[in-house]
N, C-alpha and C. Protein backbone atom coordinates (compact mmCIF):
# COMPACT_ATOMS: atom_id res chain seq x y z
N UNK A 1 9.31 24.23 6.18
CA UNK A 1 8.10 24.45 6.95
C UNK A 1 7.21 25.40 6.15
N UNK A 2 5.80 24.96 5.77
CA UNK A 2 5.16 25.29 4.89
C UNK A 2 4.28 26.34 6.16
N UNK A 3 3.96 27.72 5.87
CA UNK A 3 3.69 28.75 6.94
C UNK A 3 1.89 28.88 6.35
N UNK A 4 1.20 28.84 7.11
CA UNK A 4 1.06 28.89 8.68
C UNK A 4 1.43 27.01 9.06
N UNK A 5 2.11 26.97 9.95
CA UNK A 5 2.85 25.67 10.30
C UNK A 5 1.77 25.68 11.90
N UNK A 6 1.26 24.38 12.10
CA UNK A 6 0.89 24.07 13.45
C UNK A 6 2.30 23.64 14.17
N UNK A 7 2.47 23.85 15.40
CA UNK A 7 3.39 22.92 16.12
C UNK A 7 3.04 22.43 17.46
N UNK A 8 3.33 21.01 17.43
CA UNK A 8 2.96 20.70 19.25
C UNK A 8 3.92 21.30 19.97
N UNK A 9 3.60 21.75 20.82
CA UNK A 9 3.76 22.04 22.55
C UNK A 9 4.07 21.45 23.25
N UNK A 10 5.41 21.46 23.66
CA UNK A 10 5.95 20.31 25.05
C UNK A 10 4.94 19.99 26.58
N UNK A 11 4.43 21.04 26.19
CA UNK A 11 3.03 20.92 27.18
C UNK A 11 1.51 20.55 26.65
N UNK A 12 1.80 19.57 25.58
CA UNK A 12 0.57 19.02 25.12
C UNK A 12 -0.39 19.95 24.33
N UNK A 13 -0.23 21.70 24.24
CA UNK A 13 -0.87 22.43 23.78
C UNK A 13 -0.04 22.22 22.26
N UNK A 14 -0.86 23.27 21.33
CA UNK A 14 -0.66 23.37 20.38
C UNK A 14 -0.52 25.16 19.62
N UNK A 15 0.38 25.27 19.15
CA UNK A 15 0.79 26.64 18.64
C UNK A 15 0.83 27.11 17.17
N UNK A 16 0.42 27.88 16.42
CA UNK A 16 0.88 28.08 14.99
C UNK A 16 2.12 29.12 15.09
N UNK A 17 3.04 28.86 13.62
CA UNK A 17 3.63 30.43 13.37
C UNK A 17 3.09 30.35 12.33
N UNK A 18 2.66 31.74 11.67
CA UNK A 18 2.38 32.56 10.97
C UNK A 18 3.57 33.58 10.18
N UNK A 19 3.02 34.07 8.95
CA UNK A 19 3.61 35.12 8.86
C UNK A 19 2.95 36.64 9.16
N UNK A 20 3.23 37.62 9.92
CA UNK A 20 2.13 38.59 11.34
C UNK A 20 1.60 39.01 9.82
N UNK A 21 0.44 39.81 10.21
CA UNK A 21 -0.68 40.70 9.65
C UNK A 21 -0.68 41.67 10.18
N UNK A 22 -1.19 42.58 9.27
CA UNK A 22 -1.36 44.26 10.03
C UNK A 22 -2.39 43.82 11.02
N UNK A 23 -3.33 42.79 11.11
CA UNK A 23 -4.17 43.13 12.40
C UNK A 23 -3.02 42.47 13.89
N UNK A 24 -2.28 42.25 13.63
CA UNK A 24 -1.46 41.34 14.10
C UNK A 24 -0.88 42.79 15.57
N UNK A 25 -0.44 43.52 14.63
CA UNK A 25 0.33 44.99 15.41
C UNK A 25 0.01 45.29 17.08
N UNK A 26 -0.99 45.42 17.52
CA UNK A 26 -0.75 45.80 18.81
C UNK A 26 -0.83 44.93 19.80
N UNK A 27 -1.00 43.42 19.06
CA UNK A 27 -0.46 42.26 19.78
C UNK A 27 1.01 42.27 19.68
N UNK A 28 1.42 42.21 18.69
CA UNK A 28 2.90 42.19 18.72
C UNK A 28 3.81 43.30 19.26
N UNK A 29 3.53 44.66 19.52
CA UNK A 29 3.78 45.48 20.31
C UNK A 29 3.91 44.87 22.16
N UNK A 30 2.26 44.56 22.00
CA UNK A 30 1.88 44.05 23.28
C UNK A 30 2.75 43.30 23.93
N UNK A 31 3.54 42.07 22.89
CA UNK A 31 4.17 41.13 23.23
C UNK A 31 5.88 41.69 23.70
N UNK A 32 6.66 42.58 22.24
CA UNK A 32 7.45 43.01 22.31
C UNK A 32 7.57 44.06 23.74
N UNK A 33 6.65 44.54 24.37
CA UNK A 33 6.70 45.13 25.54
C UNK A 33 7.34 44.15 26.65
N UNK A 34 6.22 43.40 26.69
CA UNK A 34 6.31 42.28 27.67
C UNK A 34 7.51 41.35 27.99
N UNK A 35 8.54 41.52 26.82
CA UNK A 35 9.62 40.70 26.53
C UNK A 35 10.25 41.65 27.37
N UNK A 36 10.74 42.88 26.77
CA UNK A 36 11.25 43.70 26.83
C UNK A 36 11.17 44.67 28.40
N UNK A 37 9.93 44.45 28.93
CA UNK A 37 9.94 44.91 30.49
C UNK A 37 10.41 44.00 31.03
N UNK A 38 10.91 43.06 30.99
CA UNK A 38 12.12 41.99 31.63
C UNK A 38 13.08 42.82 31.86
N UNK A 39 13.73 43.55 31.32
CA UNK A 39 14.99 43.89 31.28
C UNK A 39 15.65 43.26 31.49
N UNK A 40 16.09 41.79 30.37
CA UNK A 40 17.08 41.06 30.54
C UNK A 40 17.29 40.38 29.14
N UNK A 41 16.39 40.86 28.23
CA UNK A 41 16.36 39.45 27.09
C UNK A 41 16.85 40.37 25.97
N UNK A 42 16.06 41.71 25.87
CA UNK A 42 15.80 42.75 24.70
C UNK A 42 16.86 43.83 24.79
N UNK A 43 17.15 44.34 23.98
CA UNK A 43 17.98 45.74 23.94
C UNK A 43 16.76 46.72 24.08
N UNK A 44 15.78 46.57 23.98
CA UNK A 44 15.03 47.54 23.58
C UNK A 44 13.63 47.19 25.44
N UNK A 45 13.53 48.20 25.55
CA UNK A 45 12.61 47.50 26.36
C UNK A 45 11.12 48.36 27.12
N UNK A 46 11.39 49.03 25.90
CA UNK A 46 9.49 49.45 25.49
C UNK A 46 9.50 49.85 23.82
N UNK A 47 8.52 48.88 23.50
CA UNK A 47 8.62 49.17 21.95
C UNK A 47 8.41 51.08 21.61
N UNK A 48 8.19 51.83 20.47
CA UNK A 48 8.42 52.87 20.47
C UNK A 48 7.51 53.41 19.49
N UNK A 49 7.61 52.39 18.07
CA UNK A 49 6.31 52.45 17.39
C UNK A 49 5.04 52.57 17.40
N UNK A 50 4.21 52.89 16.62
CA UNK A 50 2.96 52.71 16.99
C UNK A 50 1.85 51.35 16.23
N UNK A 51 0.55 51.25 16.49
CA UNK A 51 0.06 50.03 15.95
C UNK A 51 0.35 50.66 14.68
N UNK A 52 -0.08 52.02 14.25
CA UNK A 52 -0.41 52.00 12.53
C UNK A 52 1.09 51.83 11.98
N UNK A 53 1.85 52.19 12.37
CA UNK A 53 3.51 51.75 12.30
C UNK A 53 3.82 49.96 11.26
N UNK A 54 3.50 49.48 12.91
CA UNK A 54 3.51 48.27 12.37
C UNK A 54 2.63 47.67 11.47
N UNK A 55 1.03 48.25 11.70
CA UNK A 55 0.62 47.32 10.43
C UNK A 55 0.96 47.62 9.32
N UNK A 56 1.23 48.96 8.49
CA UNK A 56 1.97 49.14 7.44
C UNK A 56 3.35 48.42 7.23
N UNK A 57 4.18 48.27 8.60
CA UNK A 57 5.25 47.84 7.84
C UNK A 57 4.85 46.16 7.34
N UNK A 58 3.58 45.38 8.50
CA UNK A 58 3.31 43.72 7.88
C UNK A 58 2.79 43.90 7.12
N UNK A 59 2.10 45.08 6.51
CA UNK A 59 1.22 44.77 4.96
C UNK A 59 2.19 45.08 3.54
N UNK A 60 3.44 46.40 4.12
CA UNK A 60 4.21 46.26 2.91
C UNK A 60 5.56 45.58 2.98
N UNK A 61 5.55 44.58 4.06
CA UNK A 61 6.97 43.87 3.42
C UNK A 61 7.28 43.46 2.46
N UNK A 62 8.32 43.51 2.13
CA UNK A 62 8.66 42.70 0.82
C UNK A 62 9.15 40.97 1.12
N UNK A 63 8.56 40.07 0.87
CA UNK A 63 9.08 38.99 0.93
C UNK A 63 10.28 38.32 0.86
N UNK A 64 11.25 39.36 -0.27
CA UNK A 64 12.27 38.86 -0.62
C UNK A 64 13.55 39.41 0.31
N UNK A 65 12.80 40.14 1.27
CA UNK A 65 14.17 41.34 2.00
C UNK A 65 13.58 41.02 3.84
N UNK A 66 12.43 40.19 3.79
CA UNK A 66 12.28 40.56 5.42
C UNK A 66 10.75 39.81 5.64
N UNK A 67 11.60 39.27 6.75
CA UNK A 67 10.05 38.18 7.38
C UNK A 67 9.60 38.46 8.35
N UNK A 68 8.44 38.72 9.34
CA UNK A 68 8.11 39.03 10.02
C UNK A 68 7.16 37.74 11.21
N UNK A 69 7.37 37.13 11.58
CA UNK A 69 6.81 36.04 12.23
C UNK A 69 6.08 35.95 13.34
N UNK A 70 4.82 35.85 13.61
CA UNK A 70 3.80 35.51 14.93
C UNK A 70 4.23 34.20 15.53
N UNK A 71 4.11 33.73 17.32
CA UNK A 71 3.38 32.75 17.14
C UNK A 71 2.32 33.08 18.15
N UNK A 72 1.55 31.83 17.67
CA UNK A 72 -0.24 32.41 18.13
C UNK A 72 -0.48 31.02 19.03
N UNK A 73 -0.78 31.25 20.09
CA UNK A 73 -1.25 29.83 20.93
C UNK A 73 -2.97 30.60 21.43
N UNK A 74 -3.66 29.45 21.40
CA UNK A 74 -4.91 30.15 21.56
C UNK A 74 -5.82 31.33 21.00
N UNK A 75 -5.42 32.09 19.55
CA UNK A 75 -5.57 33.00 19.37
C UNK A 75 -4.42 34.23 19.59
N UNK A 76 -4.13 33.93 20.38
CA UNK A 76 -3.06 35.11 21.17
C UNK A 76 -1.62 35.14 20.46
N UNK A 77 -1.32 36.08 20.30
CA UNK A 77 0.02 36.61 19.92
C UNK A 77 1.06 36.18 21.19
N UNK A 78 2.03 35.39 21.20
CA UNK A 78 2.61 34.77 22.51
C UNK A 78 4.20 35.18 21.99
N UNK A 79 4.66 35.24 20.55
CA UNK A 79 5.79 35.35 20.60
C UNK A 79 5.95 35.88 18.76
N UNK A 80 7.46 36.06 18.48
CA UNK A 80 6.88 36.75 17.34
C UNK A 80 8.50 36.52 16.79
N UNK A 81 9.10 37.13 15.45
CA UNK A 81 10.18 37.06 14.98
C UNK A 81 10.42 37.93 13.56
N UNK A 82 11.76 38.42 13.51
CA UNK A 82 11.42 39.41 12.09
C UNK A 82 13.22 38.27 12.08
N UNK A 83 13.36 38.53 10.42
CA UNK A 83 14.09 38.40 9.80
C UNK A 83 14.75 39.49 8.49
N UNK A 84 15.73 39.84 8.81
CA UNK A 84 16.32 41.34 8.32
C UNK A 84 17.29 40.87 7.00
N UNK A 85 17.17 40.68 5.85
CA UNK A 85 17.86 40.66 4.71
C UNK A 85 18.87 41.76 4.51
N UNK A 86 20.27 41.76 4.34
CA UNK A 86 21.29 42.90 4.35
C UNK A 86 20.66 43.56 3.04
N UNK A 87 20.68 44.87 3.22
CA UNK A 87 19.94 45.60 2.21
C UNK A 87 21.00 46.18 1.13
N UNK A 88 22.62 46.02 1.59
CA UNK A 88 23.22 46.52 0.40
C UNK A 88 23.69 44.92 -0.04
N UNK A 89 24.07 45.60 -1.70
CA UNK A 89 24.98 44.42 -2.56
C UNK A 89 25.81 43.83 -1.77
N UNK A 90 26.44 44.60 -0.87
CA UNK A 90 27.75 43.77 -0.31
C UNK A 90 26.79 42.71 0.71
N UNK A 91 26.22 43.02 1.43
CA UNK A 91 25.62 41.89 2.61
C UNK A 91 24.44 41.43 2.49
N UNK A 92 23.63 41.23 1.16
CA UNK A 92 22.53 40.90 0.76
C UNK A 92 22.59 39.30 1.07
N UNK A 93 23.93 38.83 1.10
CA UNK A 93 23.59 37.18 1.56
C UNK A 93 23.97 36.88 2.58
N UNK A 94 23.51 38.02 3.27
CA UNK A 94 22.46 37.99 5.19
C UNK A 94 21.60 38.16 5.43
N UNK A 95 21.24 38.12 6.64
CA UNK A 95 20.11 38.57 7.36
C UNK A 95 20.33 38.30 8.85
N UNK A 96 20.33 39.56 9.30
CA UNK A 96 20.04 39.24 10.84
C UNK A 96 18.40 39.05 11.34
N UNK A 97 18.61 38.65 12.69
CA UNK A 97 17.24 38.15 13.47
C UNK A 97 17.02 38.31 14.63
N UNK A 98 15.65 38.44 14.62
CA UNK A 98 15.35 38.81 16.23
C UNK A 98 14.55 37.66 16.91
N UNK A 99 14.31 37.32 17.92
CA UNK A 99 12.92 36.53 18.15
C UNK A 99 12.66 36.65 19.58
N UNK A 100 11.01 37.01 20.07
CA UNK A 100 10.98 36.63 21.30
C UNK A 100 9.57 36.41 21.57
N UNK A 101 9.75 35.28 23.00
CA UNK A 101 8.59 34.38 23.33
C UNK A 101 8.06 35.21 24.61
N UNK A 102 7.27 35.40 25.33
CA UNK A 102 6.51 35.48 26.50
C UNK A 102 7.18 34.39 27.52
N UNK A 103 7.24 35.07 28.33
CA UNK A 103 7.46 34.00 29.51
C UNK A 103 7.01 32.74 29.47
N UNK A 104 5.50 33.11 29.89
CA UNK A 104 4.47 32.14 30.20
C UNK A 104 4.55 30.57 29.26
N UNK A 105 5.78 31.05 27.73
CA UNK A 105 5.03 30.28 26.46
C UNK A 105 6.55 29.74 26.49
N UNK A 106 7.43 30.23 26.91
CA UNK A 106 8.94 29.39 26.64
C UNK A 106 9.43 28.26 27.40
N UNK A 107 10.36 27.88 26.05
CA UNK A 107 10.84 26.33 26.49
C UNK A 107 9.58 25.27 26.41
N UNK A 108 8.96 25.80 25.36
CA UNK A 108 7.21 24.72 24.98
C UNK A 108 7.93 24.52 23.61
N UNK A 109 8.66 25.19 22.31
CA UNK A 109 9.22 24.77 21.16
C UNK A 109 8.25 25.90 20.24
N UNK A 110 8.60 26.79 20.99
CA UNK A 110 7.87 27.89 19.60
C UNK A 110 9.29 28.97 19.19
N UNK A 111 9.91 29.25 19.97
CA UNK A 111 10.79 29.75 19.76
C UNK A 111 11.95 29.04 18.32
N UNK A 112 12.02 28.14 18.27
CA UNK A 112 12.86 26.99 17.90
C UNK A 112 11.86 26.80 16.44
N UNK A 113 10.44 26.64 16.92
CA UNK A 113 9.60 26.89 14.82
C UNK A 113 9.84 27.95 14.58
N UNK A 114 10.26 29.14 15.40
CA UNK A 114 10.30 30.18 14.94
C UNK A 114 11.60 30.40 13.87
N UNK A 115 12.59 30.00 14.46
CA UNK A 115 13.74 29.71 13.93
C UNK A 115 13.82 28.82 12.65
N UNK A 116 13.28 28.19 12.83
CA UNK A 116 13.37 27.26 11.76
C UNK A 116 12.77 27.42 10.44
N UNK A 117 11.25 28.45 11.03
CA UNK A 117 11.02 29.03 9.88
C UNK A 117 11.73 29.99 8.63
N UNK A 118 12.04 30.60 9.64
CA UNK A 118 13.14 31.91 9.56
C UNK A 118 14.29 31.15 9.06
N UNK A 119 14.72 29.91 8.97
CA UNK A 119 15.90 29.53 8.39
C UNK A 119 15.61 28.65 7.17
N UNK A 120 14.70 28.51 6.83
CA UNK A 120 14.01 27.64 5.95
C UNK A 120 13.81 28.89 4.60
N UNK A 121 13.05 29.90 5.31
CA UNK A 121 12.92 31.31 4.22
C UNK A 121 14.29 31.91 3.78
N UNK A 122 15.18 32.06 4.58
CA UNK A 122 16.46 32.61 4.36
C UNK A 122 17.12 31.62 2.89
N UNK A 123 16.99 30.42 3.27
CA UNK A 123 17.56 29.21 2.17
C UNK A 123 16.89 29.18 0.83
N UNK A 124 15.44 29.60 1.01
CA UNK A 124 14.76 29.65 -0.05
C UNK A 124 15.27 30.64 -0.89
N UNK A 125 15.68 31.83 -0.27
CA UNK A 125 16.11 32.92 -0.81
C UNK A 125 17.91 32.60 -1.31
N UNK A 126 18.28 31.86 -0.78
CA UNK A 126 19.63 32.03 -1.27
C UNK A 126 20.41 32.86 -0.06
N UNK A 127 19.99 33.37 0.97
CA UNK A 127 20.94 33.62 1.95
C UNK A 127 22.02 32.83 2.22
N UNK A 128 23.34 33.68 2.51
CA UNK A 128 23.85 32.46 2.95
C UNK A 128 24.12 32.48 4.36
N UNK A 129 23.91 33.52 4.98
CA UNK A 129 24.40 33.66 6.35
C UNK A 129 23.45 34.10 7.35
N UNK A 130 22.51 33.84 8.93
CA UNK A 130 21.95 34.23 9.69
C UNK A 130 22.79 34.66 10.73
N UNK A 131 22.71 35.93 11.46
CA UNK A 131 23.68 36.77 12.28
C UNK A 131 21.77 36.91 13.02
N UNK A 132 22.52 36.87 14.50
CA UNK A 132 22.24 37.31 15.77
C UNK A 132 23.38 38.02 16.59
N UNK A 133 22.45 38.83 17.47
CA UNK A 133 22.78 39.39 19.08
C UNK A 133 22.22 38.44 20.46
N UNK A 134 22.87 38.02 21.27
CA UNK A 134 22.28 37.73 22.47
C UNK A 134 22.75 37.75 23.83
N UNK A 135 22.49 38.37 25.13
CA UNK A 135 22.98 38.70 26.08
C UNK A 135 23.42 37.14 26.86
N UNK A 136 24.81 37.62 27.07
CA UNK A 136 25.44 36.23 27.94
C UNK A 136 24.46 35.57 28.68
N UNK A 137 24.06 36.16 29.38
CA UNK A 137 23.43 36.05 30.70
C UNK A 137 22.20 34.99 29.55
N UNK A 138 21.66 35.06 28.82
CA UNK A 138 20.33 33.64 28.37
C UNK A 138 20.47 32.85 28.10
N UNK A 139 20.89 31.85 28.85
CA UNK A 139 21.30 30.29 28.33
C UNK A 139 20.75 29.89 28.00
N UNK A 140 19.06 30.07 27.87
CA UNK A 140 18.00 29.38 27.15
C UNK A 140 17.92 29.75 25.70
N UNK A 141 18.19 30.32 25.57
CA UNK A 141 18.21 31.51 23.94
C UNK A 141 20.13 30.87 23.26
N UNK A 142 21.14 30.82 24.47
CA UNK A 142 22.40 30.43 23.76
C UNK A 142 22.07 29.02 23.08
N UNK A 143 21.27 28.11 24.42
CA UNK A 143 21.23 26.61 24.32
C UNK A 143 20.50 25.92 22.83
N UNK A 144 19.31 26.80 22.96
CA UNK A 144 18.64 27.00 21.34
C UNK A 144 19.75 27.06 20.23
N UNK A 145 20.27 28.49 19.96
CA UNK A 145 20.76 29.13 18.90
C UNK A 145 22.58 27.67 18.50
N UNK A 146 23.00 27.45 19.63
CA UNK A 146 23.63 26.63 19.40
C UNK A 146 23.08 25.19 18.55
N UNK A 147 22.17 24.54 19.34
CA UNK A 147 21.30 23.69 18.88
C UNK A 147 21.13 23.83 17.30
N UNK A 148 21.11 25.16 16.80
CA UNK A 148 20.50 24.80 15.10
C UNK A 148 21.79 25.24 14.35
N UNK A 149 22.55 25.46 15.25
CA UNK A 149 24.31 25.39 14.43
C UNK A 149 24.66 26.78 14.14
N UNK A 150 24.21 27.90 15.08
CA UNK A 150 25.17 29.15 15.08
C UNK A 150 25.90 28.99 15.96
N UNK A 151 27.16 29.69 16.05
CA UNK A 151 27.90 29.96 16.54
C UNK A 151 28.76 31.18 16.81
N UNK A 152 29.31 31.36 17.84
CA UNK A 152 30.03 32.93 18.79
C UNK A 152 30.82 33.01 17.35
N UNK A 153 30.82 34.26 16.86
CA UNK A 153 31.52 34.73 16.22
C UNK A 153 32.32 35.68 16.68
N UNK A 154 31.76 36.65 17.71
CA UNK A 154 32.35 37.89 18.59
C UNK A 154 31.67 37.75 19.87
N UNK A 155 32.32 38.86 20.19
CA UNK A 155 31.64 39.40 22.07
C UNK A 155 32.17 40.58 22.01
N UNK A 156 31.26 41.66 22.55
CA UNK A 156 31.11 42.62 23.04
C UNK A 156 31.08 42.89 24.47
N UNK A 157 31.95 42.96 24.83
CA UNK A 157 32.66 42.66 26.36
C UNK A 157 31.59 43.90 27.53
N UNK A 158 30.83 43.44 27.66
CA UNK A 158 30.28 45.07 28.89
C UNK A 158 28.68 45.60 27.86
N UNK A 159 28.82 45.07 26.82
CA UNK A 159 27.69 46.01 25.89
C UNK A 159 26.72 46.25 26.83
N UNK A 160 26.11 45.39 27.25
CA UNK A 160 24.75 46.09 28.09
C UNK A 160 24.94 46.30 29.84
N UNK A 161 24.38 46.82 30.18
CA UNK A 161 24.15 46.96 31.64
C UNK A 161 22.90 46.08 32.20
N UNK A 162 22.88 44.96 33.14
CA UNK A 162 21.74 44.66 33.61
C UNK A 162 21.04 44.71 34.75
N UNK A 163 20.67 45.58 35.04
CA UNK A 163 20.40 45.42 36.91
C UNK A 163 21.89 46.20 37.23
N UNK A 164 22.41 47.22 36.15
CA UNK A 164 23.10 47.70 36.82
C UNK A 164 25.19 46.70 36.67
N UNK A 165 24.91 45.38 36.38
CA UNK A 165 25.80 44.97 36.20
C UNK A 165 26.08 45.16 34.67
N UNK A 166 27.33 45.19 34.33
CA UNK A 166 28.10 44.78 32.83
C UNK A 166 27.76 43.37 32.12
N UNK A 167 27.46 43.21 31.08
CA UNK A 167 26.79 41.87 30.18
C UNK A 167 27.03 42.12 28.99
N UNK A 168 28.20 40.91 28.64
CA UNK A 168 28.58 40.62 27.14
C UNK A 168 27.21 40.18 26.38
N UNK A 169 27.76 40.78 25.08
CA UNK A 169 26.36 40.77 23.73
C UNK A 169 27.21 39.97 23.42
N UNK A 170 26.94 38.92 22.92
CA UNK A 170 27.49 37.55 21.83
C UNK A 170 27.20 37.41 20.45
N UNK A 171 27.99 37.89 19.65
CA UNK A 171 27.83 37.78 18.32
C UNK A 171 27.67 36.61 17.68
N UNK A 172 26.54 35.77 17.53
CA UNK A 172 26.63 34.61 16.46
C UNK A 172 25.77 34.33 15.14
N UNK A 173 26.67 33.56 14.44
CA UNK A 173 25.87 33.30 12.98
C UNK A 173 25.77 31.51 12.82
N UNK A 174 25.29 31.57 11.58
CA UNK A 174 25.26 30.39 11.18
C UNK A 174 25.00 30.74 9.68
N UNK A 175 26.05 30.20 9.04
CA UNK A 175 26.20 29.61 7.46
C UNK A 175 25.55 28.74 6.93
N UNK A 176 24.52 29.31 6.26
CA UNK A 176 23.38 27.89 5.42
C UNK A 176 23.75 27.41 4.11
């Protein structure tokens, strides 16, 4: 997937991913909030950074260690994705990943270019391995991540609390 990639929309709309821009930042904050005041999807659930934060970190990534991904429906920042290259010798042929969509925008297939981008760059590079986190409880996020051929590697039995209940973190990868 050659970036900026258009993709159709299961709802007839149309979406790009990108790779984000520093002007990109307090949309993607914006967004990462919005995920994240769910309290159900994110570990994190008010971003903490600031805009000038982030646009420095999208203007000095390094390409070869870390991707950072928009997607944009309408202009709008709707969902977004980083890709984390293991930074020592020993785990340099990894990368873990994050990704998240807006309510309003999931289960349309942006989540899934997102991925794909992100697995397309990893290969280019010679990665050989993508590692995720994801809370039991998202079958929409398991149903995906299965779909492009990761798989449970571990569980973390209780890791999070949700609403007060106990919720296994699911360790999975996929070998490219």
């Amino acid at each position: 997937m050659t970036l900026p990639a258009t993709v159709p929309l299961k709802n007839g709309g149309v979406g790009v991913i990108r790779s984000a821009e520093p002007r990109d930042a307090s949309e993607w904050i914006a967004n990462a909030n919005e995920v994240g005041g769910e309290r159900v999807h994110l570990m994190s659930e008010r971003f903490t950074r600031t805009a000038t934060e982030i646009e420095s970190q999208f203007r000095d990534a390094n390409p070869k260690a870390e991707l950072w991904l928009v997607a944009v429906v309408e202009g709008a920042v709707v969902g977004g994705g980083n890709f984390l290259r293991g930074k020592w010798a020993k785990n340099a042929h990894t990368a873990s990943l994050g990704v998240s969509v807006r309510r309003a925008f999931r289960g349309l297939g942006l989540g899934e270019a997102i991925m794909r981008a992100g697995i397309e760059w990893a290969q280019g590079l010679g990665i050989r391995k993508l590692t995720l986190g994801v809370f039991a409880t998202n079958g929409p996020a398991l149903a995906l991540y299965q779909k492009l051929g990761f798989v449970e590697e571990g569980r973390l039995r209780g890791e999070v609390l949700l609403q007060g209940v106990p919720v296994d973190e699911i360790l999975m990868a996929r070998w490219l």
